[in-house]
Protein backbone atom coordinates (compact mmCIF):
# COMPACT_ATOMS: atom_id res chain seq x y z
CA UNK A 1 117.73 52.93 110.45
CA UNK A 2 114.19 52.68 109.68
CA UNK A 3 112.18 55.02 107.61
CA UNK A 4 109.00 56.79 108.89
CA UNK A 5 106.85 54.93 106.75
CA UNK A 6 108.27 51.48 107.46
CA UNK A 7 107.75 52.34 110.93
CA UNK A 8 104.15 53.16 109.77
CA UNK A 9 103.78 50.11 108.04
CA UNK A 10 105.01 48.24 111.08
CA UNK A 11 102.62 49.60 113.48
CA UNK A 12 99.58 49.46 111.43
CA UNK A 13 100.02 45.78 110.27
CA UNK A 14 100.43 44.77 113.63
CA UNK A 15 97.09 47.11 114.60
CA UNK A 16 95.06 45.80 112.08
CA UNK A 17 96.32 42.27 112.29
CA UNK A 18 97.18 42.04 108.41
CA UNK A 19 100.84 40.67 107.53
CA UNK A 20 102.87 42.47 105.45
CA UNK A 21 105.23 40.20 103.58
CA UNK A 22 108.72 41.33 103.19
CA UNK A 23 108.38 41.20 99.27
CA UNK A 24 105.34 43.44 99.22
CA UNK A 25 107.28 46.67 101.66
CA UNK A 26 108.29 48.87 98.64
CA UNK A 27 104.94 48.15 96.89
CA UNK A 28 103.28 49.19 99.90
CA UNK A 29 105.47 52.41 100.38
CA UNK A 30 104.83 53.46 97.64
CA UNK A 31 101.47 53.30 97.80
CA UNK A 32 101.45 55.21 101.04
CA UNK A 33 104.34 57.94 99.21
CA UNK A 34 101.68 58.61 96.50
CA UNK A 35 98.62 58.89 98.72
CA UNK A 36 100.22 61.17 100.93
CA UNK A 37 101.63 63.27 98.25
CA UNK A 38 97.97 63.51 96.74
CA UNK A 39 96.84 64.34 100.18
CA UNK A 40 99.21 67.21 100.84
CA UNK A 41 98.08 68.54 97.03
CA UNK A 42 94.22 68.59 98.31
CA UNK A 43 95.23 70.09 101.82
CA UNK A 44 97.33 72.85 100.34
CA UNK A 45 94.33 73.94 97.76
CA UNK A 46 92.82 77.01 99.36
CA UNK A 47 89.27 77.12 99.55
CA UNK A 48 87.47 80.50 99.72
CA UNK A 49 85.03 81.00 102.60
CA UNK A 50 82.53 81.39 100.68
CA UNK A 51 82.38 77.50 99.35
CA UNK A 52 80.12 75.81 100.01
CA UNK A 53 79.36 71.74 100.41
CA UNK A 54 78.46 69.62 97.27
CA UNK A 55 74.88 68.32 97.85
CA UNK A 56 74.28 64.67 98.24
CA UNK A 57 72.68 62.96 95.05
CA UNK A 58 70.79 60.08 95.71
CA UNK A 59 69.28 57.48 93.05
C-alpha cells in the first residue's frame, strides 16, 4: 500500500509535468516530511490579536 505522500508525489508530478525518478522518492519524501513538519510548528504558534503585520522594506 501506498503512503500519503507517495500518493502526493504521484499526483503532483503528473500535475506539474516534472518526472520523478524512482531513485530520487525517499529524497523527495523527505523533503516534503520536513517541510510539513516545519509547517505544522509555524501553524501551531499562537499569535495574539493584537500582532500586527511586518512592514514591507524596500531598497
Amino acid at each position: 500500500m501506498a503512503e500519503p505522500l507517495d500518493d502526493y508525489i504521484d499526483a503532483v508530478s503528473k500535475a506539474l509535468a516534472l518526472p520523478v525518478e524512482e531513485a530520487w522518492r525517499p529524497a523527495v519524501r523527505a523533503n516534503l516530511e520536513v517541510s510539513l513538519r516545519l509547517g505544522r510548528m509555524v501553524d501551531e504558534f499562537a499569535l495574539p490579536d493584537e500582532t500586527e503585520p511586518a512592514p514591507i522594506f524596500t531598497a
